[in-house]
N, C-alpha and C. Protein backbone atom coordinates (compact mmCIF):
# COMPACT_ATOMS: atom_id res chain seq x y z
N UNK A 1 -301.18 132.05 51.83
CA UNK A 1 -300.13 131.76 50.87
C UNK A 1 -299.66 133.06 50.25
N UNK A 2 -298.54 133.28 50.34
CA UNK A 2 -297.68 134.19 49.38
C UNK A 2 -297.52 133.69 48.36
N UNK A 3 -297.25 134.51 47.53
CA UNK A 3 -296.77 134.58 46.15
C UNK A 3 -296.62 136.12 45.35
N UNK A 4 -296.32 135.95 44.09
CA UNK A 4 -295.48 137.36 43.14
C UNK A 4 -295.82 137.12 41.88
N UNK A 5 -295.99 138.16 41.31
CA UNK A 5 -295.98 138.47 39.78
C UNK A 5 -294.79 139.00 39.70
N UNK A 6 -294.21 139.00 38.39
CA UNK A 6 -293.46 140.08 37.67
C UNK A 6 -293.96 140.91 36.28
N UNK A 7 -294.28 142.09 36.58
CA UNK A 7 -294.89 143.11 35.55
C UNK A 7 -293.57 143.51 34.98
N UNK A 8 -294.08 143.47 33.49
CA UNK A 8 -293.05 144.63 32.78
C UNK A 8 -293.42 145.60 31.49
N UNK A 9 -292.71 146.74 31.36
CA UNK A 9 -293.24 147.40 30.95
C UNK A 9 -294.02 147.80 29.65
N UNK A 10 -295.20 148.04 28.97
CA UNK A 10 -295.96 148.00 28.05
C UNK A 10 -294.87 148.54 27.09
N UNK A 11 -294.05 149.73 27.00
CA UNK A 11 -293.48 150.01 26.45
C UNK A 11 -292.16 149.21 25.29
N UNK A 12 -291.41 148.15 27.04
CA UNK A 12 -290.31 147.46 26.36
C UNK A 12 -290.72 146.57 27.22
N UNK A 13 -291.73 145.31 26.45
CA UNK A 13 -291.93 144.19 27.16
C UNK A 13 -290.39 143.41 27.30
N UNK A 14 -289.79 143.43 26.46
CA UNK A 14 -288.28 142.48 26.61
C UNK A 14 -287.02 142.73 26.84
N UNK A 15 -287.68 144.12 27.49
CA UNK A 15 -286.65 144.85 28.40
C UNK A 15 -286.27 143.80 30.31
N UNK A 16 -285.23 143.70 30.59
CA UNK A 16 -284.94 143.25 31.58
C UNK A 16 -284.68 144.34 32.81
N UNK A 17 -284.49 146.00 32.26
CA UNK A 17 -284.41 147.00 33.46
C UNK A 17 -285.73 147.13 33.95
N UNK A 18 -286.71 146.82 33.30
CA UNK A 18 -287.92 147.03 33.42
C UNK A 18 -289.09 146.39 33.91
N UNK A 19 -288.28 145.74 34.61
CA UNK A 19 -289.37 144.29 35.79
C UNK A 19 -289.33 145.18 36.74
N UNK A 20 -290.72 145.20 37.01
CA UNK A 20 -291.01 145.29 38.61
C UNK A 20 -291.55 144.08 39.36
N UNK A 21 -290.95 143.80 40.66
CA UNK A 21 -291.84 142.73 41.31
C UNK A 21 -293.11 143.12 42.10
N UNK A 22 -294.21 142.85 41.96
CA UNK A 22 -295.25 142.79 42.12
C UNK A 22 -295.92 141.39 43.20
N UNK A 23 -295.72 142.06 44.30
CA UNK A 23 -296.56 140.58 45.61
C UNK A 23 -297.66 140.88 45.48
N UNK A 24 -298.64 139.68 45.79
CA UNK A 24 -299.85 139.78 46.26
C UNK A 24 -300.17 138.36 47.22
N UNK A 25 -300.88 138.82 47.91
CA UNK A 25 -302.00 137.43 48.58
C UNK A 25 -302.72 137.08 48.73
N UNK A 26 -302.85 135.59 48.05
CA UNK A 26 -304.45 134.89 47.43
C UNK A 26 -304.97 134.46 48.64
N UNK A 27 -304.92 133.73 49.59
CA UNK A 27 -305.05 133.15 50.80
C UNK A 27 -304.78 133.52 52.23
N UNK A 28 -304.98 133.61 53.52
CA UNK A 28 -304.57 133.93 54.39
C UNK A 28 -303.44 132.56 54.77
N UNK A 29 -302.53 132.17 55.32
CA UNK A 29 -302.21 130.99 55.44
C UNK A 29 -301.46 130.65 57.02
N UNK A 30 -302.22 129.82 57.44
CA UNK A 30 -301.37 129.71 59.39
C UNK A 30 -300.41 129.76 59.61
N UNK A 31 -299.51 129.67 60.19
CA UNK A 31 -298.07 129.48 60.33
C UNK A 31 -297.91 129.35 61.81
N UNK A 32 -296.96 128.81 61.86
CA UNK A 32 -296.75 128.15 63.72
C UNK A 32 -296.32 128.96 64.10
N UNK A 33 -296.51 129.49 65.24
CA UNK A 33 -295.84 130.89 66.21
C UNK A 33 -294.69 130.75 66.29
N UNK A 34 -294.06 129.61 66.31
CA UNK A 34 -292.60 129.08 66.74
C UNK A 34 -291.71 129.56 65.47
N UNK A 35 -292.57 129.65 64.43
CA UNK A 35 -291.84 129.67 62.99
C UNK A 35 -291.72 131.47 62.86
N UNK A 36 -293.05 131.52 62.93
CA UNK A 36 -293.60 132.91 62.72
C UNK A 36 -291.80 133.89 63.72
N UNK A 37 -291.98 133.53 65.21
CA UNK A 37 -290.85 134.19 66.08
C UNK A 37 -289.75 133.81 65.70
N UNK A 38 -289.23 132.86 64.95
CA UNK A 38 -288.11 133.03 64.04
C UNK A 38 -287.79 133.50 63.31
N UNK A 39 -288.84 133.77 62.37
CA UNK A 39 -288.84 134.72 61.87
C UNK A 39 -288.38 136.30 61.56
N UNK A 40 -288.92 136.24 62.65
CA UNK A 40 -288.93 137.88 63.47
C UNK A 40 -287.25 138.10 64.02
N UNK A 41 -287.01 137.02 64.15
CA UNK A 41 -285.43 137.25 64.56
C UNK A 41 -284.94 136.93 64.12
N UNK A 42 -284.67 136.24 62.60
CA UNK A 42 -283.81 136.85 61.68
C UNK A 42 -283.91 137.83 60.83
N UNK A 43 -284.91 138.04 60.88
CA UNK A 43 -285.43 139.67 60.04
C UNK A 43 -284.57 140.52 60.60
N UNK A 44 -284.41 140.50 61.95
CA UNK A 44 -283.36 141.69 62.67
C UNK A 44 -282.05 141.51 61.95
N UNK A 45 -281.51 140.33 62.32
CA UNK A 45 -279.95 140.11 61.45
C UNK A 45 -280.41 140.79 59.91
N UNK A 46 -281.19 139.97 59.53
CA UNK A 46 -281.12 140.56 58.02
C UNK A 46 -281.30 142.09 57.20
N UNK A 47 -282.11 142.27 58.18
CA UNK A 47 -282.23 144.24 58.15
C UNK A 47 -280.82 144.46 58.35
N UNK A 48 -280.05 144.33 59.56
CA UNK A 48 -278.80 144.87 59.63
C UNK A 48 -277.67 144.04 58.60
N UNK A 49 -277.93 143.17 57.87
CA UNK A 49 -277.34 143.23 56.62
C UNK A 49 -277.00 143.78 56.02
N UNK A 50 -278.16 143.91 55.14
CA UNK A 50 -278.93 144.88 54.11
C UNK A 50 -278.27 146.25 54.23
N UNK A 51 -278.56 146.66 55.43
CA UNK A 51 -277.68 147.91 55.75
C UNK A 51 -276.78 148.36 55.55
N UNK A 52 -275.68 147.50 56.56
CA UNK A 52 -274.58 147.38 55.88
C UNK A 52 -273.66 146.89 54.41
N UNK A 53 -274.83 145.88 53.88
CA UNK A 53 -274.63 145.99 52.53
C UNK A 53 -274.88 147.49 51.93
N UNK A 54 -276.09 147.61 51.56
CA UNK A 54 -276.35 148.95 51.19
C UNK A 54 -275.53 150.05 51.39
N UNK A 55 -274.56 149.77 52.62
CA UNK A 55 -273.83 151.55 52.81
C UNK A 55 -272.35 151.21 52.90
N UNK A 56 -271.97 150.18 51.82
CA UNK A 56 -270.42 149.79 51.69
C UNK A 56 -270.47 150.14 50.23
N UNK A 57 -270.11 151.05 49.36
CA UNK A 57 -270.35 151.28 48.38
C UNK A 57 -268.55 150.21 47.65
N UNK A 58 -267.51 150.20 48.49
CA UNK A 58 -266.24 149.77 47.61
C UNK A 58 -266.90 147.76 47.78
N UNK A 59 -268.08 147.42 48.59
CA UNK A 59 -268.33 146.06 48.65
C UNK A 59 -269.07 145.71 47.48
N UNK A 60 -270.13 146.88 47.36
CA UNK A 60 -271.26 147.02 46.04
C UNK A 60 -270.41 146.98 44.74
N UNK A 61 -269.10 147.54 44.88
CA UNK A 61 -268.50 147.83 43.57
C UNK A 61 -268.14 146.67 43.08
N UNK A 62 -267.18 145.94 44.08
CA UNK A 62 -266.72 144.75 43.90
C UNK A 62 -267.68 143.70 43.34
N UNK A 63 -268.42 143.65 44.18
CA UNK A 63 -269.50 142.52 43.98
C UNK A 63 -270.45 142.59 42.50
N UNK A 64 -270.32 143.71 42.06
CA UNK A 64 -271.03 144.03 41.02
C UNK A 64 -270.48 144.44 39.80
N UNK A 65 -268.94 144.57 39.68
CA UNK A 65 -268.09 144.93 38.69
C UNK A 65 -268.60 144.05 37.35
N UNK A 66 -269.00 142.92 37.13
CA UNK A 66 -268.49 142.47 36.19
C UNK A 66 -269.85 142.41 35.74
């Protein structure tokens, strides 16, 4: 099983710039190979997302103006 904390900082607990996400894993947990290799192939699409999100800076602008 997955799962996440969110830590924030001692300084400005009620600060919102100041979350970090924090994973950890309590359990090992099975998963069907069938799921698991789907996985794996949308991870590819989604890496090349990300990417191209990440390196469109006039898309970032837009999307984030307000």
């Amino acid at each position: 099983m997955f799962s996440g904390n969110i830590v924030r900082s001692s300084k400005k607990p009620a600060s919102h710039d100041a979350v970090v996400h924090v994973p950890f894993t309590l359990f090992p947990s099975p998963v069907l190979r069938s799921r698991f290799e789907e996985a794996c192939t949308v991870q590819t699409d989604f890496n090349l997302l990300i990417h191209r999100v990440a390196n469109d800076p006039n898309f970032l602008e837009h999307c984030l103006q307000r």
